[in-house]
PDB file of N, CA and C in Angstrom:
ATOM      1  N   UNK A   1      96.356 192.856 190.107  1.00  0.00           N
ATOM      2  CA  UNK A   1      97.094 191.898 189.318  1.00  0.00           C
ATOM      3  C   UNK A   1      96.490 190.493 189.431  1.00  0.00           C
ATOM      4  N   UNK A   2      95.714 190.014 190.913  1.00  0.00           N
ATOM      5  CA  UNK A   2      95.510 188.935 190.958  1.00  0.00           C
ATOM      6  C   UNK A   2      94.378 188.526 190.061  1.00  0.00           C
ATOM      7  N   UNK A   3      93.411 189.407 189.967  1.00  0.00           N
ATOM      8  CA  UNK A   3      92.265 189.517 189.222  1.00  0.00           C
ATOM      9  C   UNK A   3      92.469 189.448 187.761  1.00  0.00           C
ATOM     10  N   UNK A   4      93.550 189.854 187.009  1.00  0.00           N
ATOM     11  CA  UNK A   4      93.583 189.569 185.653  1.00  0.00           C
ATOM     12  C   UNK A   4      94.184 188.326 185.906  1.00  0.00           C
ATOM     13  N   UNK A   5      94.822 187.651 186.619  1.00  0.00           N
ATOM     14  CA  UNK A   5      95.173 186.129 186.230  1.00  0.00           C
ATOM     15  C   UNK A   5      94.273 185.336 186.468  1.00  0.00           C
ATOM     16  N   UNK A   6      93.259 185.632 187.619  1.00  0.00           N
ATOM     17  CA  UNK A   6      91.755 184.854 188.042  1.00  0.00           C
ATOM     18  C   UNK A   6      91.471 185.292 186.621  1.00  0.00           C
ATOM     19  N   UNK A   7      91.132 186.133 185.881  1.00  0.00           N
ATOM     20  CA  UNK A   7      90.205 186.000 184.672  1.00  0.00           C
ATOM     21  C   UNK A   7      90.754 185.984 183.805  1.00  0.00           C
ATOM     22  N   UNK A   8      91.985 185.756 183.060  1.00  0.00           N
ATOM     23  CA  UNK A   8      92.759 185.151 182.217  1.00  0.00           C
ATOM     24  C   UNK A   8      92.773 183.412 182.504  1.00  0.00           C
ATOM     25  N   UNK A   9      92.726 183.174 183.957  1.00  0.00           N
ATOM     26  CA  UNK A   9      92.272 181.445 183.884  1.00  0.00           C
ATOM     27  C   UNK A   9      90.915 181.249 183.905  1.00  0.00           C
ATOM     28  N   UNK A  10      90.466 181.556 184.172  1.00  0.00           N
ATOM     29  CA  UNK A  10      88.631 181.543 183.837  1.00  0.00           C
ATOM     30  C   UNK A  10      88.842 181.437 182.454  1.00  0.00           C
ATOM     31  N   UNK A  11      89.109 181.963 181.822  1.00  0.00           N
ATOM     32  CA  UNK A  11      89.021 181.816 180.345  1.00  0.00           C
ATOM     33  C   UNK A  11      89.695 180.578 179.518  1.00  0.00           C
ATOM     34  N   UNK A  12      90.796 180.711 180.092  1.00  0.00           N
ATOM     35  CA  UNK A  12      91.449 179.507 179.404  1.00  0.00           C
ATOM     36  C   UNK A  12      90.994 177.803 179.760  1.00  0.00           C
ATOM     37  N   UNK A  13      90.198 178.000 181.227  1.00  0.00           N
ATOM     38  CA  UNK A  13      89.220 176.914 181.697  1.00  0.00           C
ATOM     39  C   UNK A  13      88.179 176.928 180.740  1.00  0.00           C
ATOM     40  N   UNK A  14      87.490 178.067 180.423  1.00  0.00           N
ATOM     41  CA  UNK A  14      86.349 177.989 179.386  1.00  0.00           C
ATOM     42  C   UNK A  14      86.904 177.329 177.956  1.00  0.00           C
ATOM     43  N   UNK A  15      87.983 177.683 178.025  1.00  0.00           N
ATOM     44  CA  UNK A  15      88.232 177.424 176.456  1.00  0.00           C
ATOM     45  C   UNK A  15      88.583 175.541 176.162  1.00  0.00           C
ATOM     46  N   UNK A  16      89.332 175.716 177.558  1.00  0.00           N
ATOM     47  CA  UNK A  16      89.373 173.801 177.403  1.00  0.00           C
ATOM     48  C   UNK A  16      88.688 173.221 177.187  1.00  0.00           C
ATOM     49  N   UNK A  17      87.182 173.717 178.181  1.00  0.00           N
ATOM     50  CA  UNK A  17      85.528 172.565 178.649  1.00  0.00           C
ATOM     51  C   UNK A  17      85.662 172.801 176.799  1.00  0.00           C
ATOM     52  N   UNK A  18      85.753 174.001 176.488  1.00  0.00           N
ATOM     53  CA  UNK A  18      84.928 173.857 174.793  1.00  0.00           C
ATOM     54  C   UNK A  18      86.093 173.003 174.191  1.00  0.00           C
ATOM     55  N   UNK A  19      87.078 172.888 174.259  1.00  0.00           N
ATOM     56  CA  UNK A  19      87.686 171.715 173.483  1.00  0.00           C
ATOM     57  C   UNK A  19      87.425 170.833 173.699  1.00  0.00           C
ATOM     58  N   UNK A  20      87.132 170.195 174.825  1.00  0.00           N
ATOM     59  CA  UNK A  20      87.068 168.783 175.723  1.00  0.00           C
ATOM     60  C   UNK A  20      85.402 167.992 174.780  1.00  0.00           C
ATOM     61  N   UNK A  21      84.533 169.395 175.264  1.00  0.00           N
ATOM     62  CA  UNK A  21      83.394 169.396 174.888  1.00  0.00           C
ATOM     63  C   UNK A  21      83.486 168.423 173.177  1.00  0.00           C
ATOM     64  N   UNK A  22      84.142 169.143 172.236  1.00  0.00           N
ATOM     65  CA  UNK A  22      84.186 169.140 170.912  1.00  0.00           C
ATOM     66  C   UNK A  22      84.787 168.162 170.658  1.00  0.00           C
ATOM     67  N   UNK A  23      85.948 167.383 171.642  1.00  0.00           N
ATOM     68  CA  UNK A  23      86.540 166.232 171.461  1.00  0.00           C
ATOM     69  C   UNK A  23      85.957 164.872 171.762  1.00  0.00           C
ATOM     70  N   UNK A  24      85.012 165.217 172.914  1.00  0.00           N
ATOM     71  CA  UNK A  24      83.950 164.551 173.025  1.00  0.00           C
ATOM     72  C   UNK A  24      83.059 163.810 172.294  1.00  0.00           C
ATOM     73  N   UNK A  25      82.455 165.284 171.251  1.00  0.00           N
ATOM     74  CA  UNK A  25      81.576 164.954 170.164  1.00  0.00           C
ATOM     75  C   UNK A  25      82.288 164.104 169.434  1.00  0.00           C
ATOM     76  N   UNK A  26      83.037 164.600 168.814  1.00  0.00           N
ATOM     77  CA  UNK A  26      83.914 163.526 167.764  1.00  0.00           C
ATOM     78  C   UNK A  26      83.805 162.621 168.203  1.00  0.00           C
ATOM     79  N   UNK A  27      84.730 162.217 168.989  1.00  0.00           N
ATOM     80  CA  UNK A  27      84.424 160.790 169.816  1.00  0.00           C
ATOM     81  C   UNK A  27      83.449 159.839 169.953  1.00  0.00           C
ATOM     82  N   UNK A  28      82.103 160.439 169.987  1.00  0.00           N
ATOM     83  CA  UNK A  28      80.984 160.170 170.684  1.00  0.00           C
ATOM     84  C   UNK A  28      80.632 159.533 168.449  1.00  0.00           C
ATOM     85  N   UNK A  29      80.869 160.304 168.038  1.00  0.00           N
ATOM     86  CA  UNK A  29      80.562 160.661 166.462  1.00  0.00           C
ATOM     87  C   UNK A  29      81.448 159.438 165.827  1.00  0.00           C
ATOM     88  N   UNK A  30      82.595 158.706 166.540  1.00  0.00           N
ATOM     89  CA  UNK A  30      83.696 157.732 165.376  1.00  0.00           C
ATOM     90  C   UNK A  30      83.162 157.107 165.985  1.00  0.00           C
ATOM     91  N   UNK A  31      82.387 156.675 167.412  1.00  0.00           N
ATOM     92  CA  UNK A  31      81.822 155.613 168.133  1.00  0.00           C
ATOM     93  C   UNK A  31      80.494 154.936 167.127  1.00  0.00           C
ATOM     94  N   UNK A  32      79.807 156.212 166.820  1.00  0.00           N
ATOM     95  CA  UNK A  32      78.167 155.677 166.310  1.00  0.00           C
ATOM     96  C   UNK A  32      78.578 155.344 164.899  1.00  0.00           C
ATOM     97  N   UNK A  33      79.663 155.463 164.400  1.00  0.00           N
ATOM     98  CA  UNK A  33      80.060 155.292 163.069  1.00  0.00           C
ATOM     99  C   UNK A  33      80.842 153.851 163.099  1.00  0.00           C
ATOM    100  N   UNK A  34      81.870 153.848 163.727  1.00  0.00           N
ATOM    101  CA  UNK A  34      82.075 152.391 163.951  1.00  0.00           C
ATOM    102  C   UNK A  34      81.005 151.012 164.000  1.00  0.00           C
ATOM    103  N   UNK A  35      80.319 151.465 165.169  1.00  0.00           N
ATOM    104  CA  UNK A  35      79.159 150.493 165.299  1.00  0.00           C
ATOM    105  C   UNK A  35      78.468 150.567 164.097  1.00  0.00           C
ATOM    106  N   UNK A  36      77.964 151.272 163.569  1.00  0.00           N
ATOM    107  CA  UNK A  36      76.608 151.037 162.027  1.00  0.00           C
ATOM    108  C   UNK A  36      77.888 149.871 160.936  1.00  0.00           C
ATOM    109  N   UNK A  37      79.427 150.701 160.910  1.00  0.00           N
ATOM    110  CA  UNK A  37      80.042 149.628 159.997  1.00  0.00           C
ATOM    111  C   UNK A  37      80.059 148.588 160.831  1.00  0.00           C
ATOM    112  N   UNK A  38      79.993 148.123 162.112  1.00  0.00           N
ATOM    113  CA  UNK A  38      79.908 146.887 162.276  1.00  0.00           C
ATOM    114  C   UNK A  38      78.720 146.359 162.193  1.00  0.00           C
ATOM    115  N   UNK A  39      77.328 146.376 162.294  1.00  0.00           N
ATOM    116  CA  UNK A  39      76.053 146.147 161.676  1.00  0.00           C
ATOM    117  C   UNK A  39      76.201 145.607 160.641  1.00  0.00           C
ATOM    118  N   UNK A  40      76.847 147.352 159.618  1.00  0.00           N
ATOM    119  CA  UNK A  40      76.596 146.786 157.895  1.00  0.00           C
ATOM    120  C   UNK A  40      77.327 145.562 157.756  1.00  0.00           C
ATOM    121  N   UNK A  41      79.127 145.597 158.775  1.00  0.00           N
ATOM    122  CA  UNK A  41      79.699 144.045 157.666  1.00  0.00           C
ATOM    123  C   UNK A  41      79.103 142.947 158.470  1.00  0.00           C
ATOM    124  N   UNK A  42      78.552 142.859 159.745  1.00  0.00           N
ATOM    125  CA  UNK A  42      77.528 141.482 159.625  1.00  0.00           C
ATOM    126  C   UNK A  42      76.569 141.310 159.251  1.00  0.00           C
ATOM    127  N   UNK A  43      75.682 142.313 158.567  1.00  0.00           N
ATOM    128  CA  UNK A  43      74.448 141.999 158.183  1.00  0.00           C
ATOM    129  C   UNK A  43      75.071 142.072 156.724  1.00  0.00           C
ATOM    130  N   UNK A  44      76.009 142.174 155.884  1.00  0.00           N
ATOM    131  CA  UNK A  44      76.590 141.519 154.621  1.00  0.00           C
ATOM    132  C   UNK A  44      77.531 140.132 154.966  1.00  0.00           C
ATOM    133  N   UNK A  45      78.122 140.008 156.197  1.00  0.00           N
ATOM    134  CA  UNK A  45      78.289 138.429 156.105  1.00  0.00           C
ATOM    135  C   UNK A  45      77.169 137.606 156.537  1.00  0.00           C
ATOM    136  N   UNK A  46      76.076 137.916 156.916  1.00  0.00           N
ATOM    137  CA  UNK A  46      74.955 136.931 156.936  1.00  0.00           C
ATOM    138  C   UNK A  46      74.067 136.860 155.785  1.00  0.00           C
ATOM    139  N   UNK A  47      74.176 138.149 155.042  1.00  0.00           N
ATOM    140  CA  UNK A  47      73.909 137.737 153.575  1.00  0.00           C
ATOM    141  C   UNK A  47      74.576 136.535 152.482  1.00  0.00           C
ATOM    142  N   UNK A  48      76.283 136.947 152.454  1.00  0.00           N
ATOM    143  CA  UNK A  48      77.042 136.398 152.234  1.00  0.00           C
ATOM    144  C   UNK A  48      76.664 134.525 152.509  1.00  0.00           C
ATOM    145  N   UNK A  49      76.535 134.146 153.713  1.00  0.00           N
ATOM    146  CA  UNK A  49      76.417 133.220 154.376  1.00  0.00           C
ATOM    147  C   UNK A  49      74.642 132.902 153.565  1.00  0.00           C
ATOM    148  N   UNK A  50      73.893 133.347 153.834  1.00  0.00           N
ATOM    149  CA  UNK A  50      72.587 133.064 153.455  1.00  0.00           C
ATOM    150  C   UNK A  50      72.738 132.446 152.420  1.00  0.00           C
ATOM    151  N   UNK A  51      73.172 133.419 150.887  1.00  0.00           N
ATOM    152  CA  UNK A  51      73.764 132.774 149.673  1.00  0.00           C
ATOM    153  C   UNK A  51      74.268 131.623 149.673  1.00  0.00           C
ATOM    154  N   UNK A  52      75.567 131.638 150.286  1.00  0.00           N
ATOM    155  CA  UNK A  52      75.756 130.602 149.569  1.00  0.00           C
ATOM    156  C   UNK A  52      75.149 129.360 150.506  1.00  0.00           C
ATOM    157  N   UNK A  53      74.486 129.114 151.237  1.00  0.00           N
ATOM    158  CA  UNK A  53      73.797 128.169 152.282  1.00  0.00           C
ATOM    159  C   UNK A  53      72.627 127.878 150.835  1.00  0.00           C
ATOM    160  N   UNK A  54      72.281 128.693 150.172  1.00  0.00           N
ATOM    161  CA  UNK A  54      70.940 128.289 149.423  1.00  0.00           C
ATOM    162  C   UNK A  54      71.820 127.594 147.867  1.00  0.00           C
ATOM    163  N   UNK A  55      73.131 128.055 147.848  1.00  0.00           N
ATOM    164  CA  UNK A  55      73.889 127.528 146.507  1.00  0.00           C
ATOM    165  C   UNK A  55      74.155 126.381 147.311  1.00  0.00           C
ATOM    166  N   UNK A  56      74.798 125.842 147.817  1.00  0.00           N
ATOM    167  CA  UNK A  56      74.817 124.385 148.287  1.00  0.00           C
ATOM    168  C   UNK A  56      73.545 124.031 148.427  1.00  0.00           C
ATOM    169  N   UNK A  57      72.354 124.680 148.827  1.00  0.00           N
ATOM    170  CA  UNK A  57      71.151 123.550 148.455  1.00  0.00           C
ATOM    171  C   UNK A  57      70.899 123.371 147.667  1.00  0.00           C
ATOM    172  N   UNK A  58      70.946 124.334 146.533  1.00  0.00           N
ATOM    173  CA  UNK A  58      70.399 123.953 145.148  1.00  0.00           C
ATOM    174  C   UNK A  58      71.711 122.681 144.524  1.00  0.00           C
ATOM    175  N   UNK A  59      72.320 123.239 144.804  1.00  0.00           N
ATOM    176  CA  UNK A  59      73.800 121.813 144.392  1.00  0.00           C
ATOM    177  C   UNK A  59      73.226 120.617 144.526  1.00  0.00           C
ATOM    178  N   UNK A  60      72.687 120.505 145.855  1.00  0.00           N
ATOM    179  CA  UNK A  60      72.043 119.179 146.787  1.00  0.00           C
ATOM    180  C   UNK A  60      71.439 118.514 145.988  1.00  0.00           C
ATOM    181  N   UNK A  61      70.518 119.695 145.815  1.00  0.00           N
ATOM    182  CA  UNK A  61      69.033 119.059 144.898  1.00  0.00           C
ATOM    183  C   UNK A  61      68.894 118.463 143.508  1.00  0.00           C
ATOM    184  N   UNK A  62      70.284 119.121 142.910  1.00  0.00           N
ATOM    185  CA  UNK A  62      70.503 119.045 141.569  1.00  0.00           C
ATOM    186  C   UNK A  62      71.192 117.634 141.852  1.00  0.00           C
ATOM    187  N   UNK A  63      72.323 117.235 142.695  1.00  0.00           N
ATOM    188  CA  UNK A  63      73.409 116.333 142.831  1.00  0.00           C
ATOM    189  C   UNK A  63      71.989 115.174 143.183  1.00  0.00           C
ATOM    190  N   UNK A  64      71.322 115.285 143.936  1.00  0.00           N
ATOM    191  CA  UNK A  64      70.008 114.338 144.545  1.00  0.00           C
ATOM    192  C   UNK A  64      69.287 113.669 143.113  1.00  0.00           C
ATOM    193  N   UNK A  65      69.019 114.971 142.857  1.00  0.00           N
ATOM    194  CA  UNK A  65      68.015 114.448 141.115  1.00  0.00           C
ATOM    195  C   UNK A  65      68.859 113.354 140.496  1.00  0.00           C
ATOM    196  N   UNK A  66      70.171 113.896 140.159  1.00  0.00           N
ATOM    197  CA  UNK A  66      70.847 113.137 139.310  1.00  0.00           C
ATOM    198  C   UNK A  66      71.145 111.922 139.924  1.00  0.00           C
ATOM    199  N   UNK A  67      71.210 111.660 140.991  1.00  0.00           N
ATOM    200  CA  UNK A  67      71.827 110.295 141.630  1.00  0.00           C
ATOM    201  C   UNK A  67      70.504 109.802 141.792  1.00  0.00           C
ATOM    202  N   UNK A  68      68.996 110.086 141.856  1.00  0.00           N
ATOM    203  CA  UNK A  68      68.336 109.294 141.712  1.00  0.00           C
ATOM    204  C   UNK A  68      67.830 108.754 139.690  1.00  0.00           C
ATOM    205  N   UNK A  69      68.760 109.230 139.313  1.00  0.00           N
ATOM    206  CA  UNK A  69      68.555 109.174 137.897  1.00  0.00           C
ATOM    207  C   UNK A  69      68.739 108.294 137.006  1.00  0.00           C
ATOM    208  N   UNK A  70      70.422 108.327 138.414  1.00  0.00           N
ATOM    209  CA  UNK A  70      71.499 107.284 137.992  1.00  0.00           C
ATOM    210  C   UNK A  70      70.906 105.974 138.404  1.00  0.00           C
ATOM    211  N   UNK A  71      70.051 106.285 139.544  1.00  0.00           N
ATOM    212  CA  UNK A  71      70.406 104.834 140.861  1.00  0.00           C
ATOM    213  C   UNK A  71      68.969 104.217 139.369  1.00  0.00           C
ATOM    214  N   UNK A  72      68.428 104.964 139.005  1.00  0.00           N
ATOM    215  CA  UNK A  72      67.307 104.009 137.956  1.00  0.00           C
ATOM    216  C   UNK A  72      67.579 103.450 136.735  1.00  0.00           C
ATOM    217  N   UNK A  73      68.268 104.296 136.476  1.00  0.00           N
ATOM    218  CA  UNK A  73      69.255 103.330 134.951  1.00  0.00           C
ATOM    219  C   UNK A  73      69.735 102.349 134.976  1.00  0.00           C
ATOM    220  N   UNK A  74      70.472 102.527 136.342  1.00  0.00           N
ATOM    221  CA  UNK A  74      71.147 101.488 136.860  1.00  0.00           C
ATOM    222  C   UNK A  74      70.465  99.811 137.071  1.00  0.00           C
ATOM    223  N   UNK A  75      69.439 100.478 137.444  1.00  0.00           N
ATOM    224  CA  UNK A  75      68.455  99.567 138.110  1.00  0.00           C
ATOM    225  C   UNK A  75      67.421  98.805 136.764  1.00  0.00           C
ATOM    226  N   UNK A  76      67.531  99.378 135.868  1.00  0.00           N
ATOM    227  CA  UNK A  76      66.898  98.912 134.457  1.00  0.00           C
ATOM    228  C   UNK A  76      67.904  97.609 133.315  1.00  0.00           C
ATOM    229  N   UNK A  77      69.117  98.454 133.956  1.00  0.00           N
ATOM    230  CA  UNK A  77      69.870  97.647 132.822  1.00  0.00           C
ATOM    231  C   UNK A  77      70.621  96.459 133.496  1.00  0.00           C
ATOM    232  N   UNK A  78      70.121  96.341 134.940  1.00  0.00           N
ATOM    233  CA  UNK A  78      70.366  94.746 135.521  1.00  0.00           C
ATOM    234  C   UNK A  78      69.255  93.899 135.691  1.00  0.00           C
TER     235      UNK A  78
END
Protein backbone atom coordinates (compact mmCIF):
# COMPACT_ATOMS: atom_id res chain seq x y z
CA UNK A 1 0.00 0.00 0.00
CA UNK A 2 2.84 2.25 0.91
CA UNK A 3 4.36 1.96 -2.47
CA UNK A 4 1.32 3.03 -4.50
CA UNK A 5 1.14 6.26 -2.45
CA UNK A 6 5.17 6.72 -2.81
CA UNK A 7 4.30 6.48 -6.59
CA UNK A 8 1.08 8.17 -6.84
CA UNK A 9 3.23 11.20 -5.11
CA UNK A 10 6.10 10.87 -7.32
CA UNK A 11 3.81 11.63 -9.88
CA UNK A 12 1.85 14.28 -8.74
CA UNK A 13 5.49 15.94 -7.77
CA UNK A 14 6.28 15.37 -11.48
CA UNK A 15 3.28 16.88 -12.56
CA UNK A 16 3.70 20.16 -10.45
CA UNK A 17 7.75 20.71 -11.51
CA UNK A 18 5.82 20.53 -15.13
CA UNK A 19 3.36 23.15 -14.12
CA UNK A 20 5.75 25.27 -12.17
CA UNK A 21 8.11 24.66 -15.11
CA UNK A 22 5.34 26.10 -17.71
CA UNK A 23 4.40 28.89 -15.33
CA UNK A 24 7.72 29.86 -15.32
CA UNK A 25 7.96 30.13 -19.04
CA UNK A 26 5.08 32.35 -19.27
CA UNK A 27 6.42 34.41 -16.84
CA UNK A 28 9.80 34.51 -18.07
CA UNK A 29 7.70 35.22 -21.72
CA UNK A 30 5.24 38.55 -20.16
CA UNK A 31 8.74 39.65 -18.70
CA UNK A 32 10.66 39.86 -22.30
CA UNK A 33 7.44 41.28 -23.65
CA UNK A 34 6.96 43.95 -21.22
CA UNK A 35 10.47 45.17 -21.52
CA UNK A 36 10.60 45.40 -25.70
CA UNK A 37 7.03 47.57 -24.99
CA UNK A 38 9.01 49.53 -22.76
CA UNK A 39 11.94 50.14 -25.37
CA UNK A 40 9.28 50.65 -28.13
CA UNK A 41 7.28 53.55 -25.95
CA UNK A 42 10.68 55.29 -25.21
CA UNK A 43 12.24 54.99 -28.26
CA UNK A 44 8.66 56.62 -29.70
CA UNK A 45 8.81 59.27 -26.94
CA UNK A 46 12.28 60.22 -27.97
CA UNK A 47 11.09 60.34 -31.38
CA UNK A 48 8.14 62.23 -30.32
CA UNK A 49 10.53 64.60 -28.41
CA UNK A 50 13.14 64.75 -31.36
CA UNK A 51 10.17 66.19 -33.58
CA UNK A 52 9.00 68.44 -32.06
CA UNK A 53 12.62 69.85 -30.63
CA UNK A 54 13.31 70.35 -34.58
CA UNK A 55 9.50 72.12 -34.98
CA UNK A 56 10.44 74.68 -32.44
CA UNK A 57 13.67 75.17 -34.31
CA UNK A 58 12.36 75.67 -37.43
CA UNK A 59 9.69 78.18 -35.60
CA UNK A 60 13.02 79.88 -34.26
CA UNK A 61 14.42 80.33 -37.50
CA UNK A 62 11.41 81.40 -39.23
CA UNK A 63 10.38 83.83 -36.01
CA UNK A 64 14.50 85.01 -36.29
CA UNK A 65 14.19 85.74 -40.18
CA UNK A 66 11.21 87.71 -39.67
CA UNK A 67 12.34 89.83 -36.73
CA UNK A 68 15.42 90.52 -38.54
CA UNK A 69 13.17 91.74 -41.38
CA UNK A 70 11.28 93.73 -39.20
CA UNK A 71 14.29 95.17 -37.13
CA UNK A 72 15.36 96.57 -41.08
CA UNK A 73 12.29 98.22 -42.16
CA UNK A 74 12.24 99.57 -39.19
CA UNK A 75 15.52 100.85 -39.44
CA UNK A 76 14.91 102.41 -43.10
CA UNK A 77 11.90 104.30 -42.38
CA UNK A 78 13.64 106.34 -39.42
Amino acid sequence: MDVRFEAMDQKMDARFESIDLRFMSIDQRFTATDQKMDAQFKALMAAISESKAQSELTSLGVISSLSERVAMLESRSH
